[in-house]
N, C-alpha and C. Protein backbone atom coordinates (compact mmCIF):
# COMPACT_ATOMS: atom_id res chain seq x y z
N UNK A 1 -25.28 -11.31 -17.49
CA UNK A 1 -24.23 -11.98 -16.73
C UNK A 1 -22.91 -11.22 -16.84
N UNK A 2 -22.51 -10.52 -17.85
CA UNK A 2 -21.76 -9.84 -18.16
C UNK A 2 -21.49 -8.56 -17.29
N UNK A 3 -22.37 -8.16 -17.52
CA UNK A 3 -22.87 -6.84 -16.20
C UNK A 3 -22.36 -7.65 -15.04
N UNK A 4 -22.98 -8.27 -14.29
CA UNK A 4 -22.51 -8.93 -12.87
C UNK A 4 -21.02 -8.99 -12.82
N UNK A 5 -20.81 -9.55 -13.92
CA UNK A 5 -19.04 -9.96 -13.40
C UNK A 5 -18.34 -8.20 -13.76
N UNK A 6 -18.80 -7.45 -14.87
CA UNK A 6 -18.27 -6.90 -14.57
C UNK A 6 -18.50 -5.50 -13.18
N UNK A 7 -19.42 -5.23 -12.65
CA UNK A 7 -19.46 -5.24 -11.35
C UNK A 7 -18.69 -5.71 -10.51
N UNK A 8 -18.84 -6.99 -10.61
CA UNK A 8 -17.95 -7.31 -9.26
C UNK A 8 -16.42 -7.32 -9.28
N UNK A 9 -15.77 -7.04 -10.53
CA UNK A 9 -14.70 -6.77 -10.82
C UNK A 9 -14.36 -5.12 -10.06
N UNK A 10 -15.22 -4.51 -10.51
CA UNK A 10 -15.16 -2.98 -10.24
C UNK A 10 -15.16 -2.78 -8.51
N UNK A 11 -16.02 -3.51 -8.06
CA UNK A 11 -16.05 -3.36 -6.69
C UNK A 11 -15.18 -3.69 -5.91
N UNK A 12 -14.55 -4.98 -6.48
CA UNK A 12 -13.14 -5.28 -6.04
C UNK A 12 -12.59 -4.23 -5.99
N UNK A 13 -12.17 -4.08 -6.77
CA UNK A 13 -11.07 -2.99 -7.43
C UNK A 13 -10.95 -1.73 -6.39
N UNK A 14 -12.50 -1.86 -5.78
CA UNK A 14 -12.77 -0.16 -4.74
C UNK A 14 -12.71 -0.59 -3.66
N UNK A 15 -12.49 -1.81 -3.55
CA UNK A 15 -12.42 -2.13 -2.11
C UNK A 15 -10.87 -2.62 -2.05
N UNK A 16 -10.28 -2.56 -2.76
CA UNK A 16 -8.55 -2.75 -2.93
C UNK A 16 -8.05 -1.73 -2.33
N UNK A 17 -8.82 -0.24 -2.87
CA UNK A 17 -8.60 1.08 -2.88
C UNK A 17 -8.85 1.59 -1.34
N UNK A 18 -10.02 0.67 -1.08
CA UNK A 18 -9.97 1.16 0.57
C UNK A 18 -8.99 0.59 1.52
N UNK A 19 -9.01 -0.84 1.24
CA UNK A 19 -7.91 -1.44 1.69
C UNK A 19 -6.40 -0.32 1.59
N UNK A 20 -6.18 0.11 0.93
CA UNK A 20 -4.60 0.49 0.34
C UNK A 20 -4.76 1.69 1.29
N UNK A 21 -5.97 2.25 1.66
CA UNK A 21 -6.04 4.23 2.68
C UNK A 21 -5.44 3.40 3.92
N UNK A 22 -6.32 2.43 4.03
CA UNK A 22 -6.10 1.65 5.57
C UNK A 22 -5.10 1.51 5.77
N UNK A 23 -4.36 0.70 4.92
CA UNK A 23 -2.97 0.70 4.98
C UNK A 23 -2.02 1.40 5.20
N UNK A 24 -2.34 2.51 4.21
CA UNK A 24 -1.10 3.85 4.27
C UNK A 24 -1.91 4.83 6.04
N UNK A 25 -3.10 4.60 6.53
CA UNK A 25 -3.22 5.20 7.55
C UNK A 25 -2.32 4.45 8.82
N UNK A 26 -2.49 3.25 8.45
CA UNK A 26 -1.54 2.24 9.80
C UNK A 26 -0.03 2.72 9.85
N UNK A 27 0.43 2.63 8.61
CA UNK A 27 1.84 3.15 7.54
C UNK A 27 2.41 4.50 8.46
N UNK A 28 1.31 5.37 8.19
CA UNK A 28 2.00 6.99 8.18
C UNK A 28 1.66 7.40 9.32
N UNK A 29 0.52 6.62 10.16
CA UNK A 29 -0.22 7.55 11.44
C UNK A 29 -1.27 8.82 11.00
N UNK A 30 -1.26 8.73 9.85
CA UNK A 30 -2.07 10.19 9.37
C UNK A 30 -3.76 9.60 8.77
N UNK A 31 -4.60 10.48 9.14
CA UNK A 31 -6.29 10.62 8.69
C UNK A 31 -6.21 10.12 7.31
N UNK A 32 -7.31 9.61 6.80
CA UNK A 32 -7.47 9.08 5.39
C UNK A 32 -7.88 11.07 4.85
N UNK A 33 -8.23 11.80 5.22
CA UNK A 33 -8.28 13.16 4.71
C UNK A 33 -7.06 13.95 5.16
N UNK A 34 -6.06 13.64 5.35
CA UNK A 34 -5.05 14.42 6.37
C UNK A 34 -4.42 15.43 5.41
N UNK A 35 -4.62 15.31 4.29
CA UNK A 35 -3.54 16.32 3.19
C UNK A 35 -4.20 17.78 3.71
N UNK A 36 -4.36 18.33 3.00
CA UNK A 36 -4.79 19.87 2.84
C UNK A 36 -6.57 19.81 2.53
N UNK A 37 -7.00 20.76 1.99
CA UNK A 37 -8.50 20.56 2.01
C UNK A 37 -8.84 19.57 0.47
N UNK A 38 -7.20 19.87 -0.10
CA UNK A 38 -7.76 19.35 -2.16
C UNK A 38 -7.26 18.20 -1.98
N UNK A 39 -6.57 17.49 -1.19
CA UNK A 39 -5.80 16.25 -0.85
C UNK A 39 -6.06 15.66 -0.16
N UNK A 40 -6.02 13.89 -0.45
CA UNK A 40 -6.69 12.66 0.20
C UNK A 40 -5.82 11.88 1.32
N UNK A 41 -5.08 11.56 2.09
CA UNK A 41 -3.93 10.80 2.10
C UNK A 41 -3.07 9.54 0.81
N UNK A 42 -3.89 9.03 0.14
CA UNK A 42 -3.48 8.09 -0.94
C UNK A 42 -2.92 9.28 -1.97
N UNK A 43 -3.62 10.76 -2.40
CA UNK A 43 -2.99 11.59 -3.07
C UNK A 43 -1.89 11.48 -2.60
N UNK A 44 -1.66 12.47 -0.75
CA UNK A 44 -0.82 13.17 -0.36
C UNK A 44 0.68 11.81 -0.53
N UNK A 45 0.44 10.35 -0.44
CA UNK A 45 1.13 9.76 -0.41
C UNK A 45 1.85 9.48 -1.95
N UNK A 46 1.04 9.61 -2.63
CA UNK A 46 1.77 9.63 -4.48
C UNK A 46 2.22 10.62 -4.64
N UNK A 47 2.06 11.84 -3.98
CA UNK A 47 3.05 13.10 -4.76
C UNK A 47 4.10 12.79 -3.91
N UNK A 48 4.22 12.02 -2.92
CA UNK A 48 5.52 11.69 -1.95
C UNK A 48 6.53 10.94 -2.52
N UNK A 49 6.03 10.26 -3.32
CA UNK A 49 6.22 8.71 -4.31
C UNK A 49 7.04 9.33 -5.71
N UNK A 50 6.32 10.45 -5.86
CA UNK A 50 6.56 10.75 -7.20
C UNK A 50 7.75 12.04 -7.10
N UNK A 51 7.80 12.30 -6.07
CA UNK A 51 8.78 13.61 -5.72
C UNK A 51 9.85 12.70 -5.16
N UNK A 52 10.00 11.46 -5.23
CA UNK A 52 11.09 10.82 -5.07
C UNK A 52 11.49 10.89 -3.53
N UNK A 53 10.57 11.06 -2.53
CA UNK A 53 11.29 11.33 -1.11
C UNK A 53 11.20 9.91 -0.74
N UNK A 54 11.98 9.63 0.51
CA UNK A 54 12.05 8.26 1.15
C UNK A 54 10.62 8.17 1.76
N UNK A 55 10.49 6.61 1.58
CA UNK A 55 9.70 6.35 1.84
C UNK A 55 9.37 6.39 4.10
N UNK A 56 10.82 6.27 4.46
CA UNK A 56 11.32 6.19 5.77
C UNK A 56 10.75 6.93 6.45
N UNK A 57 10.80 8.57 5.68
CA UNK A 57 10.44 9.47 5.72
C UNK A 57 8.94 10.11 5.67
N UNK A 58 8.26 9.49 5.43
CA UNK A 58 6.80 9.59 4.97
C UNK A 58 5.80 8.30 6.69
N UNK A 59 7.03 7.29 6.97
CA UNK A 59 6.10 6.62 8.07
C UNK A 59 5.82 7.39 9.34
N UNK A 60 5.16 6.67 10.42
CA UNK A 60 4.43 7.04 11.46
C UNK A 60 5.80 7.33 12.22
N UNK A 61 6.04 8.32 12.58
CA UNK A 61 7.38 8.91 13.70
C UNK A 61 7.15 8.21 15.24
N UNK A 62 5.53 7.70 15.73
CA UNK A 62 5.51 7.63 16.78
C UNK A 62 6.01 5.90 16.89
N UNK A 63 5.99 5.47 15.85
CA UNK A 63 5.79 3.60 15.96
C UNK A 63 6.88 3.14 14.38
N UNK A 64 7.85 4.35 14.16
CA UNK A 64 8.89 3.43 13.39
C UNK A 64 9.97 3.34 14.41
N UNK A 65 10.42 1.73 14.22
CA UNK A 65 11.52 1.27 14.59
C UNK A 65 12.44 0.70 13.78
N UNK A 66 13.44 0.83 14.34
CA UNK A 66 14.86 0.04 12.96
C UNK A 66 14.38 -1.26 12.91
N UNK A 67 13.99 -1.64 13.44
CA UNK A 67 13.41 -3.08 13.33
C UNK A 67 12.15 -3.74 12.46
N UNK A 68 11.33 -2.67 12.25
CA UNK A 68 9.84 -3.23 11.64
C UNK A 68 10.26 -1.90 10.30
N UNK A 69 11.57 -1.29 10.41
CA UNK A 69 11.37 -0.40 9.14
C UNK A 69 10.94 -1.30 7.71
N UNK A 70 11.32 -2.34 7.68
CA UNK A 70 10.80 -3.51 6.27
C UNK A 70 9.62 -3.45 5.80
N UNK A 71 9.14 -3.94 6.81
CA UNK A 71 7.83 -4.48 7.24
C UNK A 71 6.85 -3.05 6.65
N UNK A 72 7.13 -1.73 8.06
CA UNK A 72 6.23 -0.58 7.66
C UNK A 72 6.64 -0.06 5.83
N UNK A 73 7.67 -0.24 5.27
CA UNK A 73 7.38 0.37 3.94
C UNK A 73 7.09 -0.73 3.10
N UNK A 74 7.18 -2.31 3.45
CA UNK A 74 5.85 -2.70 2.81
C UNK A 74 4.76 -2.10 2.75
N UNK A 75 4.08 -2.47 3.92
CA UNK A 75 2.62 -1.91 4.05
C UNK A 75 2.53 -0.29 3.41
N UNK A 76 3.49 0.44 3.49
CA UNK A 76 3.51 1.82 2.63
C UNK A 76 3.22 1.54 1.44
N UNK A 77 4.45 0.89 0.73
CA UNK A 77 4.16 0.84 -0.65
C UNK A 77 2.93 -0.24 -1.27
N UNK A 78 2.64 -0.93 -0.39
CA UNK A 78 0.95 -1.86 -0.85
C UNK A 78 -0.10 -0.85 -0.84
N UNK A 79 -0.15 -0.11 0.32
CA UNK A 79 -0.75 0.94 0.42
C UNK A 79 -1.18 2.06 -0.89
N UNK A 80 0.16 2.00 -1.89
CA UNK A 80 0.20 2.72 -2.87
C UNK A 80 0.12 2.20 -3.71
N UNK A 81 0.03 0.63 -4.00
CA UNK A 81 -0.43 0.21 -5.34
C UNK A 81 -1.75 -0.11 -5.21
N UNK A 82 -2.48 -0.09 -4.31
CA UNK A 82 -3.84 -0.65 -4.13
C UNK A 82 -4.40 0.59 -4.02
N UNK A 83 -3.81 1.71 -4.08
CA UNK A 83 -4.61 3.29 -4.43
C UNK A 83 -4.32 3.45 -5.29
N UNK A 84 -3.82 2.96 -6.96
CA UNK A 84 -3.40 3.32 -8.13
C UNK A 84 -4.83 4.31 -8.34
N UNK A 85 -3.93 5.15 -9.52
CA UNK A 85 -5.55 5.63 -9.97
C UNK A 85 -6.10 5.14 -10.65
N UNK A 86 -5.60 3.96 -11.42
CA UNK A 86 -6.39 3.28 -12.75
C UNK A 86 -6.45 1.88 -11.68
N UNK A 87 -7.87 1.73 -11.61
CA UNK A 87 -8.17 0.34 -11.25
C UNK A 87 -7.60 -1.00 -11.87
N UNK A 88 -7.38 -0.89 -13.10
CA UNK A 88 -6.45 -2.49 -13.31
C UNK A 88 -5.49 -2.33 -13.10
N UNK A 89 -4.49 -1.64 -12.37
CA UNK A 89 -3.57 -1.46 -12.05
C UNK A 89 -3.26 -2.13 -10.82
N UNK A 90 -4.69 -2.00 -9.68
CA UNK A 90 -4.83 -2.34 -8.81
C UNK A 90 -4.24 -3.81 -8.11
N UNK A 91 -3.53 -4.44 -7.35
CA UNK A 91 -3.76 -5.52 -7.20
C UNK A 91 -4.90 -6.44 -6.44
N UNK A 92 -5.14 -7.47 -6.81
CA UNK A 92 -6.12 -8.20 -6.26
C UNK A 92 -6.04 -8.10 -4.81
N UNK A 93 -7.17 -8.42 -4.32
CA UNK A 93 -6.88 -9.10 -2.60
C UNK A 93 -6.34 -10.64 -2.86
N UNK A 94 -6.40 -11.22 -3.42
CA UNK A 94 -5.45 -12.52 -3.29
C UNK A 94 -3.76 -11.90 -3.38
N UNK A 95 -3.71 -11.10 -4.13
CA UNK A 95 -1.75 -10.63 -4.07
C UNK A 95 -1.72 -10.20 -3.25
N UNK A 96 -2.79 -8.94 -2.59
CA UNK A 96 -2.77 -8.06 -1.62
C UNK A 96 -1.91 -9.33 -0.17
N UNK A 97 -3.22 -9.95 0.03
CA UNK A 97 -2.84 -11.21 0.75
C UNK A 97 -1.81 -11.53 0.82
N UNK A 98 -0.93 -12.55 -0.25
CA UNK A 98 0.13 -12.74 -0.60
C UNK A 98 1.14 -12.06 0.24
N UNK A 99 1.35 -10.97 -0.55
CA UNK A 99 2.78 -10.08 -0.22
C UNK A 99 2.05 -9.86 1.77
N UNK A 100 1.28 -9.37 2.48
CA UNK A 100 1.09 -9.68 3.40
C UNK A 100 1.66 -10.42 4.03
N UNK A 101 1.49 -11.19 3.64
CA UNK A 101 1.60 -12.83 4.06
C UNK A 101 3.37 -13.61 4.34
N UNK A 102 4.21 -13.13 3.27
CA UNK A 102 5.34 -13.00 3.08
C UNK A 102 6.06 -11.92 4.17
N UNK A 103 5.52 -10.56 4.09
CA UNK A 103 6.08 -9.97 5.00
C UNK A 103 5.94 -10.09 6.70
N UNK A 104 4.61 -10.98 7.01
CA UNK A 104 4.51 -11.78 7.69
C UNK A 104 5.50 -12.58 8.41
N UNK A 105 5.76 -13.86 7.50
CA UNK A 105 6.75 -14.08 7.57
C UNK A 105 8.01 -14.03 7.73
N UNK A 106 8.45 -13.04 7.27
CA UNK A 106 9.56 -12.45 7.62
C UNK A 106 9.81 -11.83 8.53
N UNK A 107 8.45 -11.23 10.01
CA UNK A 107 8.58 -10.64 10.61
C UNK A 107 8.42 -11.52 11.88
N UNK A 108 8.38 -13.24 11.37
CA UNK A 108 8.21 -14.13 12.65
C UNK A 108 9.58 -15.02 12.35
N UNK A 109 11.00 -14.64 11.83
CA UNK A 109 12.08 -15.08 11.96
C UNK A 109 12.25 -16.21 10.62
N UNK A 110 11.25 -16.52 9.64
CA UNK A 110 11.24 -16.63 8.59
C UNK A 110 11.96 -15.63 7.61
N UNK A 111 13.26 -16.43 7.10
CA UNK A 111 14.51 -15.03 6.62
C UNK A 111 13.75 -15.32 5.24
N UNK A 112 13.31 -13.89 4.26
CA UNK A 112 13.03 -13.45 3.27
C UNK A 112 14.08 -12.76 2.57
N UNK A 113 14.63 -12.53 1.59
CA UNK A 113 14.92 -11.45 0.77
C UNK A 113 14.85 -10.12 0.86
N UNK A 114 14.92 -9.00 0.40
CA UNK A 114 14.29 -7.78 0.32
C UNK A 114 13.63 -7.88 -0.68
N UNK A 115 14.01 -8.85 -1.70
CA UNK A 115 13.39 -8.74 -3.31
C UNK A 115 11.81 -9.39 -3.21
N UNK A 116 11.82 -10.28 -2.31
CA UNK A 116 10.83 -11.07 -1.64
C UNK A 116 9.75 -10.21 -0.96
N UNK A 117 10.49 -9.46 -0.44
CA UNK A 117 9.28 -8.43 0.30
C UNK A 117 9.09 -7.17 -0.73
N UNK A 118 9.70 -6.60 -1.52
CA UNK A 118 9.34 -5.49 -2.19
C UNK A 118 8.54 -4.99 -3.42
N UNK A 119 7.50 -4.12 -3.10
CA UNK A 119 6.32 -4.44 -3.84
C UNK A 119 6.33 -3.21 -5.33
N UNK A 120 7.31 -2.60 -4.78
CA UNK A 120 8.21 -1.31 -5.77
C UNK A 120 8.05 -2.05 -7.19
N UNK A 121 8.26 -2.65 -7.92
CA UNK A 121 8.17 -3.16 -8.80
C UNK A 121 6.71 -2.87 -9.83
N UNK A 122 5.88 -3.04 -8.28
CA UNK A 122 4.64 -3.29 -9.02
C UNK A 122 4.09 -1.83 -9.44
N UNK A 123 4.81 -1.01 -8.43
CA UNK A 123 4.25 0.46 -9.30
C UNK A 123 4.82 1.21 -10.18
N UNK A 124 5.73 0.33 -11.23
CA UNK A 124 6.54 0.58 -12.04
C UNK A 124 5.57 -0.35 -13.18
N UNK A 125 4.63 -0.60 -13.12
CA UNK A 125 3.40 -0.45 -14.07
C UNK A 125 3.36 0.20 -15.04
């Protein structure tokens, strides 16, 4: 029984990970292989992360607007905690959900925070 759960923990965890490419592909406009031949997009997006560039900078050029800029570096940075490299790092699909859900909200005239929508925190793990 032990085995099972922990399985299904793990699988979560890889399907967080797919979730998070999807994301950063909606995010950036770019292929889940789009880096170079040694680079993944979830890589190409953490050395982006980690070299400190804007995140503004990293979205889809054809579909950012001043208007959904919130919104798209949510989904950027969910994108990047749900590709951690260490799986418990990962967040669940129930948070995944969540913060979704919130930015959601905020994007149907429901006034949020920034602190409310920002998921930065969590990759300070």
């Amino acid at each position: 029984m032990a085995e099972y759960a922990y399985t299904t923990r793990v699988n979560e965890k890889i399907d967080v990970y797919s979730f998070g490419v999807v994301l950063l592909e909606l995010a950036t406009g770019r292929e889940p292989n789009s880096g170079d031949e040694h680079t993944s997009l979830a890589e190409w997006a953490w050395q982006q992360f980690g070299q400190g560039k804007p995140v503004v900078d990293c979205l889809d050029q054809e579909i950012k607007e001043p208007c959904f800029l919130q919104e798209m570096t949510t989904v950027f940075n969910l994108g990047l905690i749900c590709t951690h490299s260490s799986p418990s790092t990962r967040p669940s699909m129930k948070e995944v959900l969540e913060i979704l859900r919130r930015a959601s909200a905020d994007s149907n005239g429901e006034k949020k925070t920034g602190a409310e929508l920002d998921v930065v925190p969590l990759l300070e793990q």
